[in-house]
PDB file of N, CA and C in Angstrom:
ATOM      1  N   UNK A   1     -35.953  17.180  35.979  1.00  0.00           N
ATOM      2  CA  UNK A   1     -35.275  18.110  36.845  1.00  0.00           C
ATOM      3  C   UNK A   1     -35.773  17.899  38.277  1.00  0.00           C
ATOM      4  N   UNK A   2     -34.839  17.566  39.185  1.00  0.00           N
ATOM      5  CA  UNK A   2     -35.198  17.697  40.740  1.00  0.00           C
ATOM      6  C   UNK A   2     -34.892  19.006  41.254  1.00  0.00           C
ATOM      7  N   UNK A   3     -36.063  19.724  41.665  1.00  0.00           N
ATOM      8  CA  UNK A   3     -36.199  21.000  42.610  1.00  0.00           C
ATOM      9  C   UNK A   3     -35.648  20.527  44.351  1.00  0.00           C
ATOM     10  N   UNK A   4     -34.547  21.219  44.561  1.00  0.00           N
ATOM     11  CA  UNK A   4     -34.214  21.077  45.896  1.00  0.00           C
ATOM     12  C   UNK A   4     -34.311  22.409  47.093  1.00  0.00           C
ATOM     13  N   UNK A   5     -33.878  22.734  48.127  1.00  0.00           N
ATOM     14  CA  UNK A   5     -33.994  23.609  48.545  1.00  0.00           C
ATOM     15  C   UNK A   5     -32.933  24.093  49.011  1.00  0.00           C
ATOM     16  N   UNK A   6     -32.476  25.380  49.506  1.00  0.00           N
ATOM     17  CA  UNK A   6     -30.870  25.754  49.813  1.00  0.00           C
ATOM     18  C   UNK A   6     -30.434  24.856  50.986  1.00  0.00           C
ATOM     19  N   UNK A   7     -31.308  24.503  51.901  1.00  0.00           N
ATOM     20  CA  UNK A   7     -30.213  23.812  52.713  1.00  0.00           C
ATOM     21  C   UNK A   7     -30.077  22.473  52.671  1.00  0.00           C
ATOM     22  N   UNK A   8     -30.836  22.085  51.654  1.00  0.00           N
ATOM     23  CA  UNK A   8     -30.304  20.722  51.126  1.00  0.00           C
ATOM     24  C   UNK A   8     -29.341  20.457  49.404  1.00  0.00           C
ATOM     25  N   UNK A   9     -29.416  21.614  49.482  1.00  0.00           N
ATOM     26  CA  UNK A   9     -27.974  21.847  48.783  1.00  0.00           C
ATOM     27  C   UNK A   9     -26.361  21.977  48.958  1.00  0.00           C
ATOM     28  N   UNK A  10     -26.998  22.745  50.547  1.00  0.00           N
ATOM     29  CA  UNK A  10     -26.089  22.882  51.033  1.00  0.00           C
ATOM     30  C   UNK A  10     -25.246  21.768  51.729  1.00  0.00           C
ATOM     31  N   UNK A  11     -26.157  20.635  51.874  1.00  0.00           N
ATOM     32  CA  UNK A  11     -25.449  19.311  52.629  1.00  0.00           C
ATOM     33  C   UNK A  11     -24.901  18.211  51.372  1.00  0.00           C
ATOM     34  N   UNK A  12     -26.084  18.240  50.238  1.00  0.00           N
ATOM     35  CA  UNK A  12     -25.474  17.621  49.182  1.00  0.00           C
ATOM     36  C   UNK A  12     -24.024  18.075  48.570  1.00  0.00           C
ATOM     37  N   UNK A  13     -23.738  19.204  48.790  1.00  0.00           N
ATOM     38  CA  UNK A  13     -22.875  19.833  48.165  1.00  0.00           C
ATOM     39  C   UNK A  13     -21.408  19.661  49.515  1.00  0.00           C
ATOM     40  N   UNK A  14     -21.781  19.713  50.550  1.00  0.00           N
ATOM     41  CA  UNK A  14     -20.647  19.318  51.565  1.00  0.00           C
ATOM     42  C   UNK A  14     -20.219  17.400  51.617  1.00  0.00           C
ATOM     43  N   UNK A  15     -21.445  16.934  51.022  1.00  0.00           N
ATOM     44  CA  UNK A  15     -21.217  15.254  50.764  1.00  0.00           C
ATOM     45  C   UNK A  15     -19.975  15.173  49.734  1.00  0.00           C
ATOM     46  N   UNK A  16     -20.695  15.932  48.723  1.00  0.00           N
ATOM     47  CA  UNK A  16     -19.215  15.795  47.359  1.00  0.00           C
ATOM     48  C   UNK A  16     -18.584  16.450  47.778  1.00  0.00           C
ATOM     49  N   UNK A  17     -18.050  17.038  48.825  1.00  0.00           N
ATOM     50  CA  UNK A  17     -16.344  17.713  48.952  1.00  0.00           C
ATOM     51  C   UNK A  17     -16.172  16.659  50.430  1.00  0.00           C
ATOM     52  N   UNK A  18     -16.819  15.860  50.787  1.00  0.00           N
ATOM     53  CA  UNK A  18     -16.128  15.127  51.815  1.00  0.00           C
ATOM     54  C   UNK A  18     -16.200  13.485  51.222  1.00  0.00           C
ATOM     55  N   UNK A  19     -16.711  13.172  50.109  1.00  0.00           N
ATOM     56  CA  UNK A  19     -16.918  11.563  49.407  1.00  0.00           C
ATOM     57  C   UNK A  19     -15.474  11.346  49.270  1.00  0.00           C
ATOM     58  N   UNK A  20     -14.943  11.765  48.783  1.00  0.00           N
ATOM     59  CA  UNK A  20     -13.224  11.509  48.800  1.00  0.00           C
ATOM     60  C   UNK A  20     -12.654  11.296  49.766  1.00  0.00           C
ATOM     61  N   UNK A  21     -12.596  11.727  50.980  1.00  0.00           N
ATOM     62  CA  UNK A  21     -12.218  11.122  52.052  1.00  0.00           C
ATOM     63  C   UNK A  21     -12.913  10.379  52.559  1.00  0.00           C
ATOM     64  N   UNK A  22     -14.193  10.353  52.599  1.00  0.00           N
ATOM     65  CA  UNK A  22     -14.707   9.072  53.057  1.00  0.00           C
ATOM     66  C   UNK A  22     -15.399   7.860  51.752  1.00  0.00           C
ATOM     67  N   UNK A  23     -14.776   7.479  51.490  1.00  0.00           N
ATOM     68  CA  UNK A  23     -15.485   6.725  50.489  1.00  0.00           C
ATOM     69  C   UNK A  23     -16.488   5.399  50.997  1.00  0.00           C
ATOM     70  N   UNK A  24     -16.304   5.247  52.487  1.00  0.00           N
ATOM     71  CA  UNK A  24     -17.851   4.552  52.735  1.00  0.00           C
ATOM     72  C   UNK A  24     -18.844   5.033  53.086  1.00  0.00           C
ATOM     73  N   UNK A  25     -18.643   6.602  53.142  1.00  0.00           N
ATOM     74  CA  UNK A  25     -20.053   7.172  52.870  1.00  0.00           C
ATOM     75  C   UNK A  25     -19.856   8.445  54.480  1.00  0.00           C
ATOM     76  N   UNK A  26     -20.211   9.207  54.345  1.00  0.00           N
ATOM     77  CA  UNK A  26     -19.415  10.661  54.850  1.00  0.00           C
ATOM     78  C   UNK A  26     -20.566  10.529  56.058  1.00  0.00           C
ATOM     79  N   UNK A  27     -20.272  10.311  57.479  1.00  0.00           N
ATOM     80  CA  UNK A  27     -21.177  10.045  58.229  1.00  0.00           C
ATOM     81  C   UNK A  27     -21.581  11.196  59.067  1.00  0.00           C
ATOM     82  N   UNK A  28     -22.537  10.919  59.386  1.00  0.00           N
ATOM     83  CA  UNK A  28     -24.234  12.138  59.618  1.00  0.00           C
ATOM     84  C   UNK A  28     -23.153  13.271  60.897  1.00  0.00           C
ATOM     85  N   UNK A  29     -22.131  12.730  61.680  1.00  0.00           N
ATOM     86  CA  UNK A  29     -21.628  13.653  63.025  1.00  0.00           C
ATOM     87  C   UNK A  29     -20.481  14.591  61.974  1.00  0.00           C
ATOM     88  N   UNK A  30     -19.923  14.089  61.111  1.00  0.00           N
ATOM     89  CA  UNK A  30     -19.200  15.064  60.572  1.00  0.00           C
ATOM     90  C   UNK A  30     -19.931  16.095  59.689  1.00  0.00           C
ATOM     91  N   UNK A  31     -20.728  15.678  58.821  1.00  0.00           N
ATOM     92  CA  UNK A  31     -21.815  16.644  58.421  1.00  0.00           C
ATOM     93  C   UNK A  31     -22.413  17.509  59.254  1.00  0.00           C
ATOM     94  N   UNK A  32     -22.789  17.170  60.553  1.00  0.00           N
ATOM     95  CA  UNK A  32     -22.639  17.977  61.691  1.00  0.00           C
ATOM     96  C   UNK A  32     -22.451  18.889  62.268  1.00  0.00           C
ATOM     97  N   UNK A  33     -21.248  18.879  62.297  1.00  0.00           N
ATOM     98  CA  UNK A  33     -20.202  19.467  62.816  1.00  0.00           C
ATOM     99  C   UNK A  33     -19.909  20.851  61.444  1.00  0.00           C
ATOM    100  N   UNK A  34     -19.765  20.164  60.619  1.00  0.00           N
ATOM    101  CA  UNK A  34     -19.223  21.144  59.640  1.00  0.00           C
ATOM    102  C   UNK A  34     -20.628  22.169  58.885  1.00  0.00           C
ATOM    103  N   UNK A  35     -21.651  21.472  59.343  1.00  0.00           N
ATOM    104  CA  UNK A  35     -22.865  22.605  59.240  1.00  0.00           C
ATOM    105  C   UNK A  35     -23.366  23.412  59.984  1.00  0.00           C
ATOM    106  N   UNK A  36     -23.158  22.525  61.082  1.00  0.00           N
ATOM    107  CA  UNK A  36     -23.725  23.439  62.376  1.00  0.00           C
ATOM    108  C   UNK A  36     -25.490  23.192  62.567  1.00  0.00           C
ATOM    109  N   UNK A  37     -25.969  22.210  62.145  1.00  0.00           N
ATOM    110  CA  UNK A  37     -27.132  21.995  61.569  1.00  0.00           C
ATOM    111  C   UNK A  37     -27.654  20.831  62.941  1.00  0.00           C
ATOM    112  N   UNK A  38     -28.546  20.931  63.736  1.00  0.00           N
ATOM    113  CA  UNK A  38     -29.277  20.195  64.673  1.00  0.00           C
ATOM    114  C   UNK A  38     -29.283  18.590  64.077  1.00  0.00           C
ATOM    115  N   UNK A  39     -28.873  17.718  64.981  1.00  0.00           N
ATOM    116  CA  UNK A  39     -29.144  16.316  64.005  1.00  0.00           C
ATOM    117  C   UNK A  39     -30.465  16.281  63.584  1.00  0.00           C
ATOM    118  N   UNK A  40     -31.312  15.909  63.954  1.00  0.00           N
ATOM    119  CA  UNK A  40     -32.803  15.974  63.731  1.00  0.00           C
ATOM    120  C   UNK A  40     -32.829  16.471  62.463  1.00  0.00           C
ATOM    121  N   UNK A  41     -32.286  17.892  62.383  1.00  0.00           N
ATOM    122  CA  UNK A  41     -32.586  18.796  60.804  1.00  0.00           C
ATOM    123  C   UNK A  41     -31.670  18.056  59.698  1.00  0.00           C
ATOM    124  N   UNK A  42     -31.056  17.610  60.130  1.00  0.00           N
ATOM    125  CA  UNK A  42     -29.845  17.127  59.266  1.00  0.00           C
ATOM    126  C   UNK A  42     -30.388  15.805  58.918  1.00  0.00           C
ATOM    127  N   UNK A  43     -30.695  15.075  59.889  1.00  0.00           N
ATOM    128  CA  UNK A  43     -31.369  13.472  58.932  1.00  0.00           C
ATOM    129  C   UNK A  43     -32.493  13.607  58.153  1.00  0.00           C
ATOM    130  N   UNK A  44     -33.699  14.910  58.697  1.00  0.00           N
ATOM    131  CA  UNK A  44     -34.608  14.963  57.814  1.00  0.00           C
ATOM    132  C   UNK A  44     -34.338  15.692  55.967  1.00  0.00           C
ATOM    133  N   UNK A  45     -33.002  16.200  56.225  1.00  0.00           N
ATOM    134  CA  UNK A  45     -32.800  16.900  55.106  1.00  0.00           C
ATOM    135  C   UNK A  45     -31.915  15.437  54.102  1.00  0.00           C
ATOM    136  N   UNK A  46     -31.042  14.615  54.766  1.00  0.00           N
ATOM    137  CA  UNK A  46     -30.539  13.559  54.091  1.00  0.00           C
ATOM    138  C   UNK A  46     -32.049  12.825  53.385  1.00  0.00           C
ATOM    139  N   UNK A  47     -32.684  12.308  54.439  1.00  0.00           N
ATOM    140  CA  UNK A  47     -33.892  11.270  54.029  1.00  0.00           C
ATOM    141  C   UNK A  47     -34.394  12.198  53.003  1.00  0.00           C
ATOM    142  N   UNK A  48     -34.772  13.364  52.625  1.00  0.00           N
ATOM    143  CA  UNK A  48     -35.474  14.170  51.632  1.00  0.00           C
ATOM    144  C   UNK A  48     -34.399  14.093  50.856  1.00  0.00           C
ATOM    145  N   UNK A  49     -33.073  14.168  50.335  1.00  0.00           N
ATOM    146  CA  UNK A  49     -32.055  14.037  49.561  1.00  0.00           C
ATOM    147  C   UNK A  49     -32.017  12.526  49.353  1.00  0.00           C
ATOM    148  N   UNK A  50     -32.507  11.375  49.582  1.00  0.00           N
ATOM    149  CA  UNK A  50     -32.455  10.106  49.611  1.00  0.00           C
ATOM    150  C   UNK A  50     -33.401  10.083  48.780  1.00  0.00           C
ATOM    151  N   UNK A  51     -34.969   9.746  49.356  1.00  0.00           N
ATOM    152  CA  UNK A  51     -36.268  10.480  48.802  1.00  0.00           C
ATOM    153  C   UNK A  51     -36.312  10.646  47.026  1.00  0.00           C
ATOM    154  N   UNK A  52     -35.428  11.495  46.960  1.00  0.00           N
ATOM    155  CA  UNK A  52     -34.765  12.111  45.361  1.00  0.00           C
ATOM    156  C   UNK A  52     -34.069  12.010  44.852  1.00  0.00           C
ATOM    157  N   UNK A  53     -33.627  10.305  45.040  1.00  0.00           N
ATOM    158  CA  UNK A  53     -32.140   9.842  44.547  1.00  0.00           C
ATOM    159  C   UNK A  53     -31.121  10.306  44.096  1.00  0.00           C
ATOM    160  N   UNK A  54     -30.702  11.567  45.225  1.00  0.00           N
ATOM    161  CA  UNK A  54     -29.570  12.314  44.983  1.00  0.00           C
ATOM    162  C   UNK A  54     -28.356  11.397  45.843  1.00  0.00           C
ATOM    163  N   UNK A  55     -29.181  10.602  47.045  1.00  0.00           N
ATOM    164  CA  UNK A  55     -27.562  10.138  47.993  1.00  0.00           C
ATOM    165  C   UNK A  55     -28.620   9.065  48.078  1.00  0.00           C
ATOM    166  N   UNK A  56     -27.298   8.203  48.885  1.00  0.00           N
ATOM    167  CA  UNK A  56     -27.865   7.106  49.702  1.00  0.00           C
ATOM    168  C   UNK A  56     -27.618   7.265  50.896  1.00  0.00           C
ATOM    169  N   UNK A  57     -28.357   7.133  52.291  1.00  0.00           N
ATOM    170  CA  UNK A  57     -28.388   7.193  53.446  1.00  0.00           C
ATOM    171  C   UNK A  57     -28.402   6.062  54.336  1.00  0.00           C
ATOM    172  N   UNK A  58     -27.179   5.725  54.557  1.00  0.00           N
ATOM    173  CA  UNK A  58     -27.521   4.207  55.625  1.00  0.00           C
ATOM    174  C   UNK A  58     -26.572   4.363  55.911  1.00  0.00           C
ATOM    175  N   UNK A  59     -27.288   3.869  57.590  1.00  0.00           N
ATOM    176  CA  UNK A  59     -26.090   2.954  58.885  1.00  0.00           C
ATOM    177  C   UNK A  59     -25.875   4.500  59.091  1.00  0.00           C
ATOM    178  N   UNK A  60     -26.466   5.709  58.921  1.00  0.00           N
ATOM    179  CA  UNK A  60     -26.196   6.931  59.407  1.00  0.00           C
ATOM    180  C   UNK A  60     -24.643   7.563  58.694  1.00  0.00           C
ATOM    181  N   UNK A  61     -24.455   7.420  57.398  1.00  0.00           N
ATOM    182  CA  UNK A  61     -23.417   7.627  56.404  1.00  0.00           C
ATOM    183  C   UNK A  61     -24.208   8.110  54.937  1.00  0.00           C
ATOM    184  N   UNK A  62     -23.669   9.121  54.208  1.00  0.00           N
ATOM    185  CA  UNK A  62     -24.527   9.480  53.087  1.00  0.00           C
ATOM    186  C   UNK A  62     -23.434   9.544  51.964  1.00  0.00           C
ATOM    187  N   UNK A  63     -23.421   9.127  51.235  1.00  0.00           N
ATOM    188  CA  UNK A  63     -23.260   8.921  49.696  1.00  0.00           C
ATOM    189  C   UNK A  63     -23.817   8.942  48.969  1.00  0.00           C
ATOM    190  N   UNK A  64     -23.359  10.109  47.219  1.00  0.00           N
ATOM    191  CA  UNK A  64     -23.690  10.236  46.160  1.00  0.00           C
ATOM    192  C   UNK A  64     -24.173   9.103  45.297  1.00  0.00           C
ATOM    193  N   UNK A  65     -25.710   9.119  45.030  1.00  0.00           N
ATOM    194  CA  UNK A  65     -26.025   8.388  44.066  1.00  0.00           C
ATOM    195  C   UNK A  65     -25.246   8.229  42.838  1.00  0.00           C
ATOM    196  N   UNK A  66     -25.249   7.149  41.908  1.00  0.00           N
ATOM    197  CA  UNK A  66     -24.612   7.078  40.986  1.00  0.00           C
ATOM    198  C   UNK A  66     -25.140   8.049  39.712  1.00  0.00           C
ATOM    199  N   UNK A  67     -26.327   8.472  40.045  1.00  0.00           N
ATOM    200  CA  UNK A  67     -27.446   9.065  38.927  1.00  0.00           C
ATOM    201  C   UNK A  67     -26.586  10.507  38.675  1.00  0.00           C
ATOM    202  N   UNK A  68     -26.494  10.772  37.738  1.00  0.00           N
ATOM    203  CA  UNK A  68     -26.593  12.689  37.177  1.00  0.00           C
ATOM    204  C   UNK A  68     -27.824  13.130  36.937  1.00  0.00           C
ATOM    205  N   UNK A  69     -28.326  14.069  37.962  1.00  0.00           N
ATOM    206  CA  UNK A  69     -29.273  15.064  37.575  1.00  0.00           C
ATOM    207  C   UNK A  69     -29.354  16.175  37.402  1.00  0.00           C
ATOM    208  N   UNK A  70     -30.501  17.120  36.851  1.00  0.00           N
ATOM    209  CA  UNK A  70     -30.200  18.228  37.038  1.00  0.00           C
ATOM    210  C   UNK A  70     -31.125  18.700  37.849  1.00  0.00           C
ATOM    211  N   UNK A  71     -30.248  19.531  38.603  1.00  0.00           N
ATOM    212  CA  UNK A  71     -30.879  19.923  39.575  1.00  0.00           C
ATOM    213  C   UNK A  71     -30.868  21.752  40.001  1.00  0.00           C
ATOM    214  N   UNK A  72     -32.711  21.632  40.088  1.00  0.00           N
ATOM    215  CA  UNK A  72     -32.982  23.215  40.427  1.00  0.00           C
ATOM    216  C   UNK A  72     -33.005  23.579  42.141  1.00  0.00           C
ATOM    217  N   UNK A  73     -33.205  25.137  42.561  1.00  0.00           N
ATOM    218  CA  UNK A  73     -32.441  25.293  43.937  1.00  0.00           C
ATOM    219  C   UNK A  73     -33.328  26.252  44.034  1.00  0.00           C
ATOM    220  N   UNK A  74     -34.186  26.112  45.166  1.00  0.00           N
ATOM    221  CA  UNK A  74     -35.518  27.128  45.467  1.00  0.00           C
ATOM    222  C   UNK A  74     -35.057  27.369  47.086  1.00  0.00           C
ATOM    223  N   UNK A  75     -35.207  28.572  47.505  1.00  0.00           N
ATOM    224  CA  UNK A  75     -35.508  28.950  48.900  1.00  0.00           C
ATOM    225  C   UNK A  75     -36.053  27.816  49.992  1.00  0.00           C
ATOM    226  N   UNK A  76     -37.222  27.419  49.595  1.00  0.00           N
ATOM    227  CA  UNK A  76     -38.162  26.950  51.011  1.00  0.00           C
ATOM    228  C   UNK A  76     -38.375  25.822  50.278  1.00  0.00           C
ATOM    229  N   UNK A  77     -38.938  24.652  51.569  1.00  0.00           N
ATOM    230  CA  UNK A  77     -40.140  23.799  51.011  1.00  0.00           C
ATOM    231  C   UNK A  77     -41.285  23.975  50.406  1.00  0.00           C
ATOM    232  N   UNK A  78     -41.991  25.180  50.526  1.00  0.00           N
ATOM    233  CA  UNK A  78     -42.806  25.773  50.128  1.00  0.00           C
ATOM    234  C   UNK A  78     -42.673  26.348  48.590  1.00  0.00           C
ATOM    235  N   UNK A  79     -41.806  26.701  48.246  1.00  0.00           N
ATOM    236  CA  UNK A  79     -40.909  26.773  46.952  1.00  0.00           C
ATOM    237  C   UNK A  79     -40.922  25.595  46.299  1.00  0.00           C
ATOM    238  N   UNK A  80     -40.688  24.338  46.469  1.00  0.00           N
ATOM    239  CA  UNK A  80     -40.829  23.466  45.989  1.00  0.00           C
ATOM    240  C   UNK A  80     -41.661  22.875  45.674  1.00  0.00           C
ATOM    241  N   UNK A  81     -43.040  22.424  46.445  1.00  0.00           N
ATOM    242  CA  UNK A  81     -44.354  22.262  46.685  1.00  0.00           C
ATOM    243  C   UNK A  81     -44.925  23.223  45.522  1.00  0.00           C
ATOM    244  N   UNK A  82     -44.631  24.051  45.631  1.00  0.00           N
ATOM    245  CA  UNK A  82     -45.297  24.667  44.468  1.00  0.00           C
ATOM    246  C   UNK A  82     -44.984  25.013  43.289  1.00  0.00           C
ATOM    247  N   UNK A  83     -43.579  24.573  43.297  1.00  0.00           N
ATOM    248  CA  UNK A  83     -43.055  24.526  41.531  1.00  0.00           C
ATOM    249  C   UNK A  83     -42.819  23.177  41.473  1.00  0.00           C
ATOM    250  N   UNK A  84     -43.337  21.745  41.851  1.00  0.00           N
ATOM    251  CA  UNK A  84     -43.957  20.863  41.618  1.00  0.00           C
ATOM    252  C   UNK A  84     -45.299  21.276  41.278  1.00  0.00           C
ATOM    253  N   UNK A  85     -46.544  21.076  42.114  1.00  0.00           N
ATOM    254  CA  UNK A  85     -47.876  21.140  41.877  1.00  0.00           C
ATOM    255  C   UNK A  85     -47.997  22.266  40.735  1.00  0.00           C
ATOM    256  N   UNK A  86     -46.865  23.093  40.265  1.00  0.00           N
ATOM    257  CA  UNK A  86     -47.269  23.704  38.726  1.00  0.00           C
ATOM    258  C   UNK A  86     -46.842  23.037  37.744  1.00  0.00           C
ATOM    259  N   UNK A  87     -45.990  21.987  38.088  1.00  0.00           N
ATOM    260  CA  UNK A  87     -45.651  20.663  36.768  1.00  0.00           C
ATOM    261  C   UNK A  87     -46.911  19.769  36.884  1.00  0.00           C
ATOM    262  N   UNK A  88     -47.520  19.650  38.017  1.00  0.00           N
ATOM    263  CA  UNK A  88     -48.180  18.700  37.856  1.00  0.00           C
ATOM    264  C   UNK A  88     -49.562  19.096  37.356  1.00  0.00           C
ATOM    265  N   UNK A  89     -50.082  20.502  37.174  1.00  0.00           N
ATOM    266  CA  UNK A  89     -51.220  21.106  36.639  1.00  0.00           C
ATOM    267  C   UNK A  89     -50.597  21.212  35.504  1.00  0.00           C
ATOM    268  N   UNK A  90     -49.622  21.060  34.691  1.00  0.00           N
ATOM    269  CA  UNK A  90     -49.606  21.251  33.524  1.00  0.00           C
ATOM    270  C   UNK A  90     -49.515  20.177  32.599  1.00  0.00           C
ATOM    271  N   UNK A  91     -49.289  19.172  33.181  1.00  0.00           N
ATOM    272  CA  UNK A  91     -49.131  17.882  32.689  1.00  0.00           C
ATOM    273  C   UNK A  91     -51.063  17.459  33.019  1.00  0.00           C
ATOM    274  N   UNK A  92     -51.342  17.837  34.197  1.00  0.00           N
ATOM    275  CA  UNK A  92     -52.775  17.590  34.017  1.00  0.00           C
ATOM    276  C   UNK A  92     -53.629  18.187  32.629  1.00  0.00           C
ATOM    277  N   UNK A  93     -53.436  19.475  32.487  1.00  0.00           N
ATOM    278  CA  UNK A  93     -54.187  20.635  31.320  1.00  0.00           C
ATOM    279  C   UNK A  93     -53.279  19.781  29.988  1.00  0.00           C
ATOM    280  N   UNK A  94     -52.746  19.115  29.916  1.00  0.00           N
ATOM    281  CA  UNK A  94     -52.126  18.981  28.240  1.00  0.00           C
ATOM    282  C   UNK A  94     -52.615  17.450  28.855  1.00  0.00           C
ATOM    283  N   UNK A  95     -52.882  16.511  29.541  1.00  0.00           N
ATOM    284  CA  UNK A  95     -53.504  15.200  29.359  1.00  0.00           C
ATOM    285  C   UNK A  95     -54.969  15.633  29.255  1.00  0.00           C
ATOM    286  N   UNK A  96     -56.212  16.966  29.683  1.00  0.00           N
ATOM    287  CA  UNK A  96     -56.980  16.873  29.429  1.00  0.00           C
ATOM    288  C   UNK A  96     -57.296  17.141  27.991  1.00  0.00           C
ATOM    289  N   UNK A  97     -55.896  18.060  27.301  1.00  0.00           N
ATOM    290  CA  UNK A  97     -56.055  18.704  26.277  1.00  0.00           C
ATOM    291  C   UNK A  97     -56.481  17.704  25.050  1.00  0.00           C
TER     292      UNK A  97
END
């Protein structure tokens, strides 16, 4: 399961309603535009959606990985960070077990 956060849900989720019209890959000014989202915030949220082989990001265009995952949806980064590092203490406590 990949833990994401709402506003990178929110861009993954505007990729699949714009992949159909763009099928070489839905580029970073229209995502933009239709988020309202600072570029800066917007490439760091693609590269973290890249990161987690949810899209692919190049030449400043993002497209859906071919992968199906499932995917969980936390508030913050901070939200995430830490419902990781509690998979990863538990997988630690059952390898010491």
């Amino acid at each position: 399961m990949i833990t994401i956060t709402r506003n990178e849900e929110v861009v993954l989720n505007q990729i699949k309603i714009y992949s159909m019209e763009y099928p070489q890959g839905v580029p970073v000014n229209v995502l933009r535009k239709e988020l309202g989202f600072h570029e800066y915030d917007l490439v760091q949220i693609l590269e973290e959606l890249q990161e987690k082989d949810l899209i692919v990001f190049k030449d400043n265009k993002a497209t859906l990985s071919d992968s199906e995952k499932e995917i969980n949806t936390v508030n913050s980064k901070k939200d995430v960070e830490e419902l990781e590092l509690d998979r990863k203490e538990k997988a630690a406590y059952e390898l010491i077990k």
